[in-house]
C-alpha atoms as a PDB file:
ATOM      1  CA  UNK A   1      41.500  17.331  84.125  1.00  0.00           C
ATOM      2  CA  UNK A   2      39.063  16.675  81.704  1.00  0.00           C
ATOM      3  CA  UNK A   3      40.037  14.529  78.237  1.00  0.00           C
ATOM      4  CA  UNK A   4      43.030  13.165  80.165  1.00  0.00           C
ATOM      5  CA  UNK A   5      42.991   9.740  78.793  1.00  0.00           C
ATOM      6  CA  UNK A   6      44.954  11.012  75.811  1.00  0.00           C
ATOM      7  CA  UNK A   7      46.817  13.426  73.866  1.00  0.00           C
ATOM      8  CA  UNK A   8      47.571  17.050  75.591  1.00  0.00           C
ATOM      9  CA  UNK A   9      45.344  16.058  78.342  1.00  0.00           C
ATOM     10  CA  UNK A  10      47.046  12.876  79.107  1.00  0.00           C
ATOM     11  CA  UNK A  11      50.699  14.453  78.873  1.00  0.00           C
ATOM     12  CA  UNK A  12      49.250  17.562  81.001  1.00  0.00           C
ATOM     13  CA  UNK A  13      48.112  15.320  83.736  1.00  0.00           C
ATOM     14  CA  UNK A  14      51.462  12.631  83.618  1.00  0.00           C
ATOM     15  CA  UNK A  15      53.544  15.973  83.972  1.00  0.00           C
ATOM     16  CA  UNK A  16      51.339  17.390  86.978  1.00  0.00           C
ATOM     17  CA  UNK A  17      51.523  13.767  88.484  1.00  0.00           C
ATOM     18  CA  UNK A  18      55.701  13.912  87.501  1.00  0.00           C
ATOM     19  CA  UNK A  19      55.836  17.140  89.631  1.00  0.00           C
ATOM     20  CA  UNK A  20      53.694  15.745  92.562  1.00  0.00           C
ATOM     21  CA  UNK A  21      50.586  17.170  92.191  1.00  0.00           C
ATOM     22  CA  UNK A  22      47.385  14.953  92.394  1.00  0.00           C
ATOM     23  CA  UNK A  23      45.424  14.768  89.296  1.00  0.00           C
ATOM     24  CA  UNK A  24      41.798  14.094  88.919  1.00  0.00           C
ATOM     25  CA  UNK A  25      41.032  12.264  85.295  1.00  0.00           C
ATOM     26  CA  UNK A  26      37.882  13.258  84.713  1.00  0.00           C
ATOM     27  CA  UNK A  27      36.569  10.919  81.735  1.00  0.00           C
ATOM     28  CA  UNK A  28      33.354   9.429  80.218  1.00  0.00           C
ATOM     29  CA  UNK A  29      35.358   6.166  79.606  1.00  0.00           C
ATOM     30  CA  UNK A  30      36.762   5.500  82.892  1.00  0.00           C
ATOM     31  CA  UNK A  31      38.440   2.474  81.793  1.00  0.00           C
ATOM     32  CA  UNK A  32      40.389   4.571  79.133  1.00  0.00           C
ATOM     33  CA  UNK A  33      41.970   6.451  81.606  1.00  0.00           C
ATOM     34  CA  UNK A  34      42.824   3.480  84.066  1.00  0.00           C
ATOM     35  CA  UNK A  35      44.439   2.468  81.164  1.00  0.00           C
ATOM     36  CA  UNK A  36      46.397   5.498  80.035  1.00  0.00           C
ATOM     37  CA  UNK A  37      47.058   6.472  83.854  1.00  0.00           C
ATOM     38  CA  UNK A  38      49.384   3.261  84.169  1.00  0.00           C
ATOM     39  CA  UNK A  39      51.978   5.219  82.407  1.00  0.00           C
ATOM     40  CA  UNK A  40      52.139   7.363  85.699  1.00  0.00           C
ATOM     41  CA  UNK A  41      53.386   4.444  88.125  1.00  0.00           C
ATOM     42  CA  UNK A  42      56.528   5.376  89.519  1.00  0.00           C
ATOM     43  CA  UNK A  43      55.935   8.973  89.901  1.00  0.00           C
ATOM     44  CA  UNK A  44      55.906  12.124  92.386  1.00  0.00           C
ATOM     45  CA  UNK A  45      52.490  12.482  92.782  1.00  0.00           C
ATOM     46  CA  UNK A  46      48.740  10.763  92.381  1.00  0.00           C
ATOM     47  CA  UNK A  47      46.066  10.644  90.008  1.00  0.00           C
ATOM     48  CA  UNK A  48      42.247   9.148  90.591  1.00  0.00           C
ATOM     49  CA  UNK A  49      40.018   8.256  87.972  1.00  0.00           C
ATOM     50  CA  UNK A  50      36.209   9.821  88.665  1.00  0.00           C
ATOM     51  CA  UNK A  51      33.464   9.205  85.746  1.00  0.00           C
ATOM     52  CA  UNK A  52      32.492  12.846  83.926  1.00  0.00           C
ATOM     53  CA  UNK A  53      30.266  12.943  80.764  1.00  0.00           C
ATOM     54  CA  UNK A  54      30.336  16.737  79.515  1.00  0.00           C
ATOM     55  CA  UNK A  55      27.198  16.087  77.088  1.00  0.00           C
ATOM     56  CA  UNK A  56      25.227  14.716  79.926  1.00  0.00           C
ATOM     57  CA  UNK A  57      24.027  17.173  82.841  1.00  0.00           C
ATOM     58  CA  UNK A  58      23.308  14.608  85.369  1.00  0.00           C
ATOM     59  CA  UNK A  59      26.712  13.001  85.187  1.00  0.00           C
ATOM     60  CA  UNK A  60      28.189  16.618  85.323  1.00  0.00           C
ATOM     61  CA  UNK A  61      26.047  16.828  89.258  1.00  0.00           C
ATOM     62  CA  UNK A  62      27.222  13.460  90.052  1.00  0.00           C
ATOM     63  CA  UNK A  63      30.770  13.950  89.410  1.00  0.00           C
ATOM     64  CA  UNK A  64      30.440  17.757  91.276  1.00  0.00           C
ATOM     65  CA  UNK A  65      28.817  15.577  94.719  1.00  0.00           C
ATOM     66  CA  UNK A  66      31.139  12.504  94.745  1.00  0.00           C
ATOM     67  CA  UNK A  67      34.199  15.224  94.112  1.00  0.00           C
ATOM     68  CA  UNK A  68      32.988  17.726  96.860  1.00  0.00           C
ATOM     69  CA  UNK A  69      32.380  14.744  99.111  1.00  0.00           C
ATOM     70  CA  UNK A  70      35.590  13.513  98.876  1.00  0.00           C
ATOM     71  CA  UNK A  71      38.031  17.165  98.479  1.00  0.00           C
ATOM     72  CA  UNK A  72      38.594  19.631 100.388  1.00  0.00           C
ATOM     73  CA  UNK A  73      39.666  22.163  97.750  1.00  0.00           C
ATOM     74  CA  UNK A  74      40.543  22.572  94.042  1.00  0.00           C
ATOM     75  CA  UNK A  75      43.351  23.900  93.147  1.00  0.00           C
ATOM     76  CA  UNK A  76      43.271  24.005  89.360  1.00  0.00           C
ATOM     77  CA  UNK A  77      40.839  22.964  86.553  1.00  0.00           C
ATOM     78  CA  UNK A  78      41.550  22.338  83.276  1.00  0.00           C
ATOM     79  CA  UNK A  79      39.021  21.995  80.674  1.00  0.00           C
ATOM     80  CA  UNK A  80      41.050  19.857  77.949  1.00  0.00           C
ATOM     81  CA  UNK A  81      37.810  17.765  76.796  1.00  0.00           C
ATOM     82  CA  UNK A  82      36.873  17.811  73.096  1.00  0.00           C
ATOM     83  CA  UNK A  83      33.482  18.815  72.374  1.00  0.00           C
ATOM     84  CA  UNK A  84      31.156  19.009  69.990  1.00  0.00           C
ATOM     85  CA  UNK A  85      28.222  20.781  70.048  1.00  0.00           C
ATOM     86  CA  UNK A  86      25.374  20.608  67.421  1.00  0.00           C
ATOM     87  CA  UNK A  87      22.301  22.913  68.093  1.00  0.00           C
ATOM     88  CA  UNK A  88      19.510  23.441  66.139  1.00  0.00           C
ATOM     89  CA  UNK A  89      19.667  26.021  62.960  1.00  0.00           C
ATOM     90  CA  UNK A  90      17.818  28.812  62.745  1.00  0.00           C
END
């Protein structure tokens, strides 16, 4: 889950957790989401906290080799991350 340290994304992921699913929180600001992803103790199902920047390609191939190399499969991806996107005009 991408943007899950807060707003839809965090809800999304704490009712995935809830129903005892294991969530990946895939953040730029890893310590964000440690922080939000305390609100999940107690619940069905698991979360981890892996380091994604969107705007940065290299962290996109890092995050794609340390998930491969440690999942089997993906069930589900959800894109919730706010972007914002300026290219150059014309």
């Amino acid at each position: 889950m991408t943007g899950a340290n807060s707003g839809v994304g965090l809800e999304t992921t704490r009712q995935l957790v809830r129903q005892g699913g294991h969530v990946v929180l895939a953040c730029r600001r890893t310590d964000a989401a440690e922080e939000a992803a305390r609100s999940f103790s107690g619940l069905k199902g698991s979360h981890e906290v892996m380091r994604l920047d969107l705007a940065d390609l290299q962290s996109v191939r890092d995050f794609v080799a340390e998930f491969t190399a440690n999942h089997d499969r993906l069930d589900g991806l959800a894109c919730n991350a706010g972007l914002v996107s300026m290219g150059k005009g014309p």
